[in-house]
N, C-alpha and C. Protein backbone atom coordinates (compact mmCIF):
# COMPACT_ATOMS: atom_id res chain seq x y z
N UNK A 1 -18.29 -7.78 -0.34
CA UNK A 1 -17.17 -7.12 -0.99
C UNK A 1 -15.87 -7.48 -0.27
N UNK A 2 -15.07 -7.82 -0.86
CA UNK A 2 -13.68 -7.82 -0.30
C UNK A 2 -12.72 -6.91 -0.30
N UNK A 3 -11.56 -6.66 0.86
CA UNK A 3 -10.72 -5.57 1.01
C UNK A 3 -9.64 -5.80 0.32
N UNK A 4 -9.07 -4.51 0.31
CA UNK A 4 -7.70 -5.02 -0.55
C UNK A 4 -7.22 -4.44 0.86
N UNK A 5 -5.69 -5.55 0.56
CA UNK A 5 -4.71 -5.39 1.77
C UNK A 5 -3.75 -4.51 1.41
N UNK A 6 -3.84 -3.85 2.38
CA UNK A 6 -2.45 -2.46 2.32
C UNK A 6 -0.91 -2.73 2.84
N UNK A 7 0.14 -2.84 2.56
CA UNK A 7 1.45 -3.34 3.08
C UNK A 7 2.41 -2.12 2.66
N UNK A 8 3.20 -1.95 3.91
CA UNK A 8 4.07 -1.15 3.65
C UNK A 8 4.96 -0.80 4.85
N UNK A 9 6.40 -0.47 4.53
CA UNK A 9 7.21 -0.33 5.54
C UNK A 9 6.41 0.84 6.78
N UNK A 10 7.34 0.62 7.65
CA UNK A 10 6.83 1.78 9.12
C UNK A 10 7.18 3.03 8.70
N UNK A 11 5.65 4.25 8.27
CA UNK A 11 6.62 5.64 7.94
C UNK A 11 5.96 5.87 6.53
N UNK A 12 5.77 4.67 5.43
CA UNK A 12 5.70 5.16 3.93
C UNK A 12 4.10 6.12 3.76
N UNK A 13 3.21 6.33 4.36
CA UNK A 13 1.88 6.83 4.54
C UNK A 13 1.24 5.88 4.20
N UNK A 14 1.03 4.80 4.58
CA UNK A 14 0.26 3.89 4.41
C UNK A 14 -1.30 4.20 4.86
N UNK A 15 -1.41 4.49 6.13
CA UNK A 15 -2.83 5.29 7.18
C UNK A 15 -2.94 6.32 6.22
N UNK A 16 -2.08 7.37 5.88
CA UNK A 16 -2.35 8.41 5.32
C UNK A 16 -3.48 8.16 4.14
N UNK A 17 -2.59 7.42 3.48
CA UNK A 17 -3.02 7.09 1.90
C UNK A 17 -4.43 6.13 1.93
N UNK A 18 -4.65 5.52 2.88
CA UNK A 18 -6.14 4.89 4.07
C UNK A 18 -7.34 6.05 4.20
N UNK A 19 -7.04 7.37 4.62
CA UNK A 19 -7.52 8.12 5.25
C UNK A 19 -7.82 9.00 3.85
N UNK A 20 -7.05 8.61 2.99
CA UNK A 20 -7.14 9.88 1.98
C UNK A 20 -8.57 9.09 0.46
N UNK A 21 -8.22 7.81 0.95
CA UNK A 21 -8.95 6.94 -0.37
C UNK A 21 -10.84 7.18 0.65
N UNK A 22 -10.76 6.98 1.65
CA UNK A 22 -11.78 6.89 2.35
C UNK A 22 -12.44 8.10 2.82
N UNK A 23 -11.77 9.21 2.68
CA UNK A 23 -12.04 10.47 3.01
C UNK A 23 -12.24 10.92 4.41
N UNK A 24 -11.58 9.75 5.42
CA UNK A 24 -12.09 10.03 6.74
C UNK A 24 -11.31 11.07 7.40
N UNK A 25 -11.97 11.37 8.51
CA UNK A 25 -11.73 12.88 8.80
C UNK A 25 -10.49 12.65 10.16
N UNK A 26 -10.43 11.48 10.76
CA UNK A 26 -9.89 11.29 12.03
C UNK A 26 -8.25 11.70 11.95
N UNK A 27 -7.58 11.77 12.71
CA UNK A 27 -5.99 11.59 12.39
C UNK A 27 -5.51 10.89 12.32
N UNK A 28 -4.51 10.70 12.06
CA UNK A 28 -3.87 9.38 11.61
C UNK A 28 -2.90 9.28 12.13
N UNK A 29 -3.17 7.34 13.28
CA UNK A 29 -2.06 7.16 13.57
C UNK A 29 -1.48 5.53 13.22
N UNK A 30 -0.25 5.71 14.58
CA UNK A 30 0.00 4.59 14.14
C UNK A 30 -0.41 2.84 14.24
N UNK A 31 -0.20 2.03 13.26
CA UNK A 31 -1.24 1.09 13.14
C UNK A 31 -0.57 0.13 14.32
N UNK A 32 -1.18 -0.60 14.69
CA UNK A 32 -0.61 -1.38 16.24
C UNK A 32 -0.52 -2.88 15.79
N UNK A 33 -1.92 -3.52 15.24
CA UNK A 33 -2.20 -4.61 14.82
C UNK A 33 -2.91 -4.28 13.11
N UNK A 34 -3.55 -5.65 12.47
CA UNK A 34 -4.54 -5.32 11.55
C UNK A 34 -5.76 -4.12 11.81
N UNK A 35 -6.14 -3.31 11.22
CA UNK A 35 -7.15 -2.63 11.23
C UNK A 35 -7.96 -2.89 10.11
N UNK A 36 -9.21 -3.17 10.19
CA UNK A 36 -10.45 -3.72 9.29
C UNK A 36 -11.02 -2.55 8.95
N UNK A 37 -11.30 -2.03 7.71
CA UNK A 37 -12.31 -0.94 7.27
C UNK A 37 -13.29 -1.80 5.98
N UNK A 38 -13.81 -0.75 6.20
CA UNK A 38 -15.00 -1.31 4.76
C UNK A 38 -14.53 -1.90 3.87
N UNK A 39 -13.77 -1.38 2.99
CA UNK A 39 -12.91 -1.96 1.63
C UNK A 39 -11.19 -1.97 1.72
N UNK A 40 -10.77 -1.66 3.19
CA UNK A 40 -9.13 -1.97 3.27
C UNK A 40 -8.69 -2.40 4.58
N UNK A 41 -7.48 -3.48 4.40
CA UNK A 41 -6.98 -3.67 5.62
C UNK A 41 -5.83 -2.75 5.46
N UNK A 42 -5.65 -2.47 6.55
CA UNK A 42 -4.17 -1.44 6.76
C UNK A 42 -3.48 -2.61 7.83
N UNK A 43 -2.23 -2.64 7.33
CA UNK A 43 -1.16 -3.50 8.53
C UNK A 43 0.04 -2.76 8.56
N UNK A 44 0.09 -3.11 9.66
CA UNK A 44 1.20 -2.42 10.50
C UNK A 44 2.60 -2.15 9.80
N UNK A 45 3.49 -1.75 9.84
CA UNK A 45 4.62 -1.32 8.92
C UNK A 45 5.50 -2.32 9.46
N UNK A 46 5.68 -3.20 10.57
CA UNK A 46 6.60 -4.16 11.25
C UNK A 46 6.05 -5.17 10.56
N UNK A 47 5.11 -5.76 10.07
CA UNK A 47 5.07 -6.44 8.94
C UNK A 47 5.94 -7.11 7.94
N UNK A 48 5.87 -5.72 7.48
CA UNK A 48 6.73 -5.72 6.27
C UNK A 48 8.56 -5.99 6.26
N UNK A 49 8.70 -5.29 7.72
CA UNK A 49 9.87 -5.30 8.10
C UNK A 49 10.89 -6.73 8.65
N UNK A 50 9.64 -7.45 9.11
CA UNK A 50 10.52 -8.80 9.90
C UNK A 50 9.51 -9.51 9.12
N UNK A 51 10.52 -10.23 8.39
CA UNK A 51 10.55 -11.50 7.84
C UNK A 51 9.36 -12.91 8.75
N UNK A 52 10.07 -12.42 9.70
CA UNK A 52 8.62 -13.57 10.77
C UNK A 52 7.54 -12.74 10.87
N UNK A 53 6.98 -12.02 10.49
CA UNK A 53 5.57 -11.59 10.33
C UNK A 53 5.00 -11.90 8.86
N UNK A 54 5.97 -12.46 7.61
CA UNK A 54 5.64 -12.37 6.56
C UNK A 54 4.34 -13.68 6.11
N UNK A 55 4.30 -14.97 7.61
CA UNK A 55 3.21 -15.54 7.64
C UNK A 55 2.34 -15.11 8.01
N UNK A 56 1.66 -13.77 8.48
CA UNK A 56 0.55 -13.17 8.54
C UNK A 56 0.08 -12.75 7.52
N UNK A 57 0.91 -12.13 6.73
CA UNK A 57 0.64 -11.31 5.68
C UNK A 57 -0.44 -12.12 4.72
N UNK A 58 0.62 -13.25 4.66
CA UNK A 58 -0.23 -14.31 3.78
C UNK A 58 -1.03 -14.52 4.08
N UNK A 59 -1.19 -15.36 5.49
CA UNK A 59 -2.79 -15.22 5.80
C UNK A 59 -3.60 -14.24 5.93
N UNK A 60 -3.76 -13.41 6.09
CA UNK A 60 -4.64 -12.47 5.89
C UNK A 60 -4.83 -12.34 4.36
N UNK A 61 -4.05 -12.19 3.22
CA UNK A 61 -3.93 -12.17 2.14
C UNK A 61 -5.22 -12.83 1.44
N UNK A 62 -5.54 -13.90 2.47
CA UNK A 62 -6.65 -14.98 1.75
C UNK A 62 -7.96 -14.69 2.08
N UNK A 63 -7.89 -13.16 2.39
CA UNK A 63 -8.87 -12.29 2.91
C UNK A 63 -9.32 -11.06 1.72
N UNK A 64 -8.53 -11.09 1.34
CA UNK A 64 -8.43 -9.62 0.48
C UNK A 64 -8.38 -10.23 -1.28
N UNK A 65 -8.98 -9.19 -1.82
CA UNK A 65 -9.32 -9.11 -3.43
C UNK A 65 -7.87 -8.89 -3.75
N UNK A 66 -7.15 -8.08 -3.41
CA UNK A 66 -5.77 -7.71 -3.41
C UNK A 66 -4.98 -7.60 -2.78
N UNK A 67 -3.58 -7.17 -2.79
CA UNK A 67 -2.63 -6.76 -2.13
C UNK A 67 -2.23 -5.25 -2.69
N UNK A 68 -1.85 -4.29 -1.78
CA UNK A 68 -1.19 -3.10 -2.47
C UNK A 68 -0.03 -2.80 -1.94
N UNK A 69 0.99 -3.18 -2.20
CA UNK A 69 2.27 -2.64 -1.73
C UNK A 69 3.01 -1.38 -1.70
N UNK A 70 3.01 -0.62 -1.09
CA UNK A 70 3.38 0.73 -0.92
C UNK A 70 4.80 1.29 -0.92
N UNK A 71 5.07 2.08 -1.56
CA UNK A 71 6.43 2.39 -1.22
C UNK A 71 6.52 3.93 -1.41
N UNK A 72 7.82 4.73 0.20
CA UNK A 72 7.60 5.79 -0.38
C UNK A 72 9.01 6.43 -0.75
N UNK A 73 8.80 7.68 -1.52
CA UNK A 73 9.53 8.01 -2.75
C UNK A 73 10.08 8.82 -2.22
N UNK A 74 10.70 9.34 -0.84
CA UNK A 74 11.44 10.08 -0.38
C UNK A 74 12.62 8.37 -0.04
N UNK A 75 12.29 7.52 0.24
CA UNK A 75 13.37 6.33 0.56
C UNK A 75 13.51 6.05 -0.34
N UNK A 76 15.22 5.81 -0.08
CA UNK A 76 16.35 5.19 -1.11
C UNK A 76 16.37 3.41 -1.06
N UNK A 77 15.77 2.99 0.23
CA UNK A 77 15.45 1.28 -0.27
C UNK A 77 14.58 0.70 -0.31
N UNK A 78 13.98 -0.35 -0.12
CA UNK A 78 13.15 -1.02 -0.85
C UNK A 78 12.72 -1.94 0.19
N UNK A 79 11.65 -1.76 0.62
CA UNK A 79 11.25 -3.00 2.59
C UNK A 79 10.84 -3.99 1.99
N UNK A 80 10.53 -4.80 0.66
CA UNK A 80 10.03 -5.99 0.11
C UNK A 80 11.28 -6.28 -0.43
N UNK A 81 11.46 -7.61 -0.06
CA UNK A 81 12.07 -8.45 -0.44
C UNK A 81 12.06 -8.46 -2.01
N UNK A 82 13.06 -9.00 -3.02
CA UNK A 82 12.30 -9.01 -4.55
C UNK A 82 11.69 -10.38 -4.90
N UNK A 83 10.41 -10.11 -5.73
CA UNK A 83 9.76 -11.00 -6.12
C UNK A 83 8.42 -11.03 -4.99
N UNK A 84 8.20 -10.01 -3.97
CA UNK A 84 7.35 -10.36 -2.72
C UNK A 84 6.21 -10.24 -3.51
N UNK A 85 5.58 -9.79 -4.51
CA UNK A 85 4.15 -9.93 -4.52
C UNK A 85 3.78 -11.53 -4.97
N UNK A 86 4.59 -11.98 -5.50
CA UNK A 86 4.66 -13.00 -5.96
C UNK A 86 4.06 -14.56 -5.09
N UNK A 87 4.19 -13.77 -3.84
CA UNK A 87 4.00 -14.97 -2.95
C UNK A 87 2.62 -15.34 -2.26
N UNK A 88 2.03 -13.88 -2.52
CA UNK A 88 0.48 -13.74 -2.32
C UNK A 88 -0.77 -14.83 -3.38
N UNK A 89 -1.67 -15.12 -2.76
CA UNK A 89 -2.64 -16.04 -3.59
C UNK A 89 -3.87 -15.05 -4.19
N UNK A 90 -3.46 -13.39 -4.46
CA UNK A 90 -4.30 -12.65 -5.11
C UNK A 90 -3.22 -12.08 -5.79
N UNK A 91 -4.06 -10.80 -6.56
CA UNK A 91 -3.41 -9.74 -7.24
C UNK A 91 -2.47 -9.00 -6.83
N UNK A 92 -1.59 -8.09 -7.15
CA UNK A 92 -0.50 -7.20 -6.80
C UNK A 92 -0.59 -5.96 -7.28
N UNK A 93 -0.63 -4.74 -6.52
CA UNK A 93 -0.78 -3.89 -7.40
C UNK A 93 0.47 -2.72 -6.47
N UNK A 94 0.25 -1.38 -6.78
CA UNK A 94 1.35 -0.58 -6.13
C UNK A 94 0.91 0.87 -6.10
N UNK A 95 1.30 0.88 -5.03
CA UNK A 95 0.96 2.65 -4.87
C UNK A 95 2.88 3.44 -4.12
N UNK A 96 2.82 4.00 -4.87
CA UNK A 96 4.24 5.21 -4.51
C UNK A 96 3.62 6.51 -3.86
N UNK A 97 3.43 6.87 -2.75
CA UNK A 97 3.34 7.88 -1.67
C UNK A 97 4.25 9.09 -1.73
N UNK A 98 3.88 9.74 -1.40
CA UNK A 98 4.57 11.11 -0.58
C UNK A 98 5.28 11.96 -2.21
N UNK A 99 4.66 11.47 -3.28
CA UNK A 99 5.52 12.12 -4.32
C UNK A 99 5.72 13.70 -4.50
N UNK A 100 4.79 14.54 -4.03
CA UNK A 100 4.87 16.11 -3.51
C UNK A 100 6.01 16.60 -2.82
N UNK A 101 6.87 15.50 -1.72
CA UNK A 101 7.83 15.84 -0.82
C UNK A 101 8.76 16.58 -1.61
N UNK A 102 9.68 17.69 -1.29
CA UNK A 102 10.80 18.06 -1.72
C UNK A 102 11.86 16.94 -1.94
N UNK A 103 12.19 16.11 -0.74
CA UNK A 103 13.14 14.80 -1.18
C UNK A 103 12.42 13.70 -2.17
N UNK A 104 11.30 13.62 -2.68
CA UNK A 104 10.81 12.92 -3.19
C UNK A 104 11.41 12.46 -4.57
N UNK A 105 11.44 11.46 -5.06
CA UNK A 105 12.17 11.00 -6.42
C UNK A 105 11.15 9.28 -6.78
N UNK A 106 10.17 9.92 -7.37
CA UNK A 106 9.42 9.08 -8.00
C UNK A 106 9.60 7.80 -8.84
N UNK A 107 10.75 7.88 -9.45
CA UNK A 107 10.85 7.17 -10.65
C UNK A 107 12.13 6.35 -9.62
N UNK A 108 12.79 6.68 -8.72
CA UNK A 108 13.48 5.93 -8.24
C UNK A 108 12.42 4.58 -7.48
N UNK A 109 11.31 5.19 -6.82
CA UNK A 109 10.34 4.23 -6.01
C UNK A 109 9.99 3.56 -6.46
N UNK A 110 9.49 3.55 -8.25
CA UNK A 110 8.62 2.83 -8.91
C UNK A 110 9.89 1.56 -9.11
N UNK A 111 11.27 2.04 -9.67
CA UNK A 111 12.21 1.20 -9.59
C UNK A 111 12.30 0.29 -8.73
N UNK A 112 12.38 0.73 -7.10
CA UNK A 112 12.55 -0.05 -6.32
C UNK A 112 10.85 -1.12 -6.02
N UNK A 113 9.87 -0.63 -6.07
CA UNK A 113 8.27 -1.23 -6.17
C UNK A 113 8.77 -2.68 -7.12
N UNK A 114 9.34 -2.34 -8.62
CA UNK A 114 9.26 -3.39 -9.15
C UNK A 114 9.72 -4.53 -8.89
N UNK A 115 10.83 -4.10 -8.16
CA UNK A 115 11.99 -5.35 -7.66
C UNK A 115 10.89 -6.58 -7.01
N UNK A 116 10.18 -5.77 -6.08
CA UNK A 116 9.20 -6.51 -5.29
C UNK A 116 7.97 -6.77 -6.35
N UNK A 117 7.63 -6.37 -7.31
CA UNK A 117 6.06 -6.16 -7.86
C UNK A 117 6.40 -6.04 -9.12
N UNK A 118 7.34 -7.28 -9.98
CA UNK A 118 7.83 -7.05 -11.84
C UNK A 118 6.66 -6.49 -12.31
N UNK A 119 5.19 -6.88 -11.86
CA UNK A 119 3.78 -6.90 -12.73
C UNK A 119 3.05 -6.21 -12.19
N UNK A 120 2.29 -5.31 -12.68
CA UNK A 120 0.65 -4.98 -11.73
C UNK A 120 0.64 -3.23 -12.17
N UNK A 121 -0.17 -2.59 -11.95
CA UNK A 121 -0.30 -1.41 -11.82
C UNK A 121 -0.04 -1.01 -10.75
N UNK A 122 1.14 0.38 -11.16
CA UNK A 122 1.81 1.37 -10.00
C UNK A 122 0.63 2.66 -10.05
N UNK A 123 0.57 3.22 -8.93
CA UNK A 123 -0.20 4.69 -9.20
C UNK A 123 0.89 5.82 -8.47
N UNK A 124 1.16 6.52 -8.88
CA UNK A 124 2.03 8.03 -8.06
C UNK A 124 0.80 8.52 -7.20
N UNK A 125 0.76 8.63 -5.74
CA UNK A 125 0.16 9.55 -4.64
C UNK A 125 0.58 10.18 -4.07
N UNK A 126 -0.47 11.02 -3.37
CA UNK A 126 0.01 12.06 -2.61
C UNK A 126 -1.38 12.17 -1.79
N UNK A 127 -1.41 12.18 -0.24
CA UNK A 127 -2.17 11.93 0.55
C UNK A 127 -2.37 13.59 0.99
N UNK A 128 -1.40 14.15 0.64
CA UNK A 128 -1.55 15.74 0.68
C UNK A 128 -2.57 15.96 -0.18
N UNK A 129 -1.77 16.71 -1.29
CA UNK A 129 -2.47 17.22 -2.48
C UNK A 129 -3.34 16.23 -2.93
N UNK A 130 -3.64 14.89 -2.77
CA UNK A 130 -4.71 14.10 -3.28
C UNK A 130 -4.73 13.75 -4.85
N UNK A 131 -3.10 14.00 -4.79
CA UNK A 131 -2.60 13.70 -6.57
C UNK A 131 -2.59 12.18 -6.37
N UNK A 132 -3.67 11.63 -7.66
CA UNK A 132 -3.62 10.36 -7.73
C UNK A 132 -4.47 9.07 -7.56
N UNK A 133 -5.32 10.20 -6.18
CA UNK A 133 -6.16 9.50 -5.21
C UNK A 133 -7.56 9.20 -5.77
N UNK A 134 -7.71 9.62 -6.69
CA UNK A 134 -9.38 9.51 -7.43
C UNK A 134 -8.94 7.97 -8.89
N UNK A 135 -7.45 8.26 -9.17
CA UNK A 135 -7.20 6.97 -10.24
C UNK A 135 -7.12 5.81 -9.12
N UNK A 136 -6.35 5.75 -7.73
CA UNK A 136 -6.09 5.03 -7.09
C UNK A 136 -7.31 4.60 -6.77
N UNK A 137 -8.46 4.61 -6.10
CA UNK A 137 -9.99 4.42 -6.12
C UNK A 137 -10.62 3.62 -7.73
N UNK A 138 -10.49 4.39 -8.43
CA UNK A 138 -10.66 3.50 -9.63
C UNK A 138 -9.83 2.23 -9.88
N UNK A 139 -8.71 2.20 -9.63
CA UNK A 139 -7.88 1.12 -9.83
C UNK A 139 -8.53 0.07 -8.51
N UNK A 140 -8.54 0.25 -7.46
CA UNK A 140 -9.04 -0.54 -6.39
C UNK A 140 -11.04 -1.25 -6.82
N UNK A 141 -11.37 -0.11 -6.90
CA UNK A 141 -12.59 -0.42 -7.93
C UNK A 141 -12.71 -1.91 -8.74
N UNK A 142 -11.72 -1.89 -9.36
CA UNK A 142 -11.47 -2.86 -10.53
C UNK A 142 -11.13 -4.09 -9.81
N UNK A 143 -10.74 -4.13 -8.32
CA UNK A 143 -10.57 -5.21 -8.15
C UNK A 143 -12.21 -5.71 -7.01
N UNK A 144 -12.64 -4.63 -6.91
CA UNK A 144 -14.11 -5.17 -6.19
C UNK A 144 -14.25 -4.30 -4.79
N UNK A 145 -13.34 -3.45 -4.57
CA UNK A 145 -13.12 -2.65 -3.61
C UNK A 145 -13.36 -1.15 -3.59
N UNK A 146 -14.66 -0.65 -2.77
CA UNK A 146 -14.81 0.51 -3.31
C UNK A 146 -14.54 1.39 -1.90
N UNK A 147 -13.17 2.05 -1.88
CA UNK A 147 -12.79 2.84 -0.62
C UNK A 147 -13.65 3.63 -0.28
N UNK A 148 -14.61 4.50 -0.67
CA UNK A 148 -15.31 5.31 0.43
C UNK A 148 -16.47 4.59 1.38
């Protein structure tokens, strides 16, 4: 089975949203390097951030059934470049985090997701309330990845 790769700025719940598809019980911290699980890689949020890490991404990329780009919906910008899924040699898909927050504004995230991700399925989560998290599993499903 292959993993889908998780990407996302430092902060968006990336681990969270890891911890919540997998049901694991541990706490969640922060990611240092790649972390390997059954059906997901989680990478680090500096990743996403410096441009000279964006040749890892790829390679690793040639690892994974997918890519999921994360973004969360309390931030007003956007840590992917536009057009970034584009550059991957798999699928693209998107998950929007933290949508429960009081600062949260959903429809602004999905806006900014597309810039980076014109195509693919977005899902609204919440690593809290677990709004989302049973379609998000199905959607990962579909690509050969079964999070628990």
């Amino acid at each position: 089975m292959r993993r889908i790769m998780v990407i996302g700025a430092v902060g968006t719940g990336k681990s969270s949203l890891i911890r919540a598809l997998t049901d694991a019980k541990q706490q969640v911290v922060k990611t240092q390097s790649l972390v390997y699980y059954d059906a997901l890689i989680d990478t680090p949020g500096e990743y996403t951030e410096n441009p000279l890490f964006y040749r890892s991404l790829m390679a690793t990329s040639h690892q994974a059934a997918a890519v999921l780009l994360v973004q969360d919906a309390t931030r007003d910008r956007n840590a992917f470049p536009p057009g970034f899924a584009g550059g991957f040699p798999v699928p693209a898909i998107g998950a929007v985090t933290k949508i429960d927050h009081p600062d949260a504004n959903p429809e602004r995230a999905i806006g900014l997701l597309r810039q980076a991700l014109p195509a693919g399925d977005i899902v609204l989560t919440s690593a809290l309330s677990r709004t989302g998290i049973d379609e998000m599993q199905q959607m990962l499903s579909r690509y050969g990845s079964e999070a628990k």
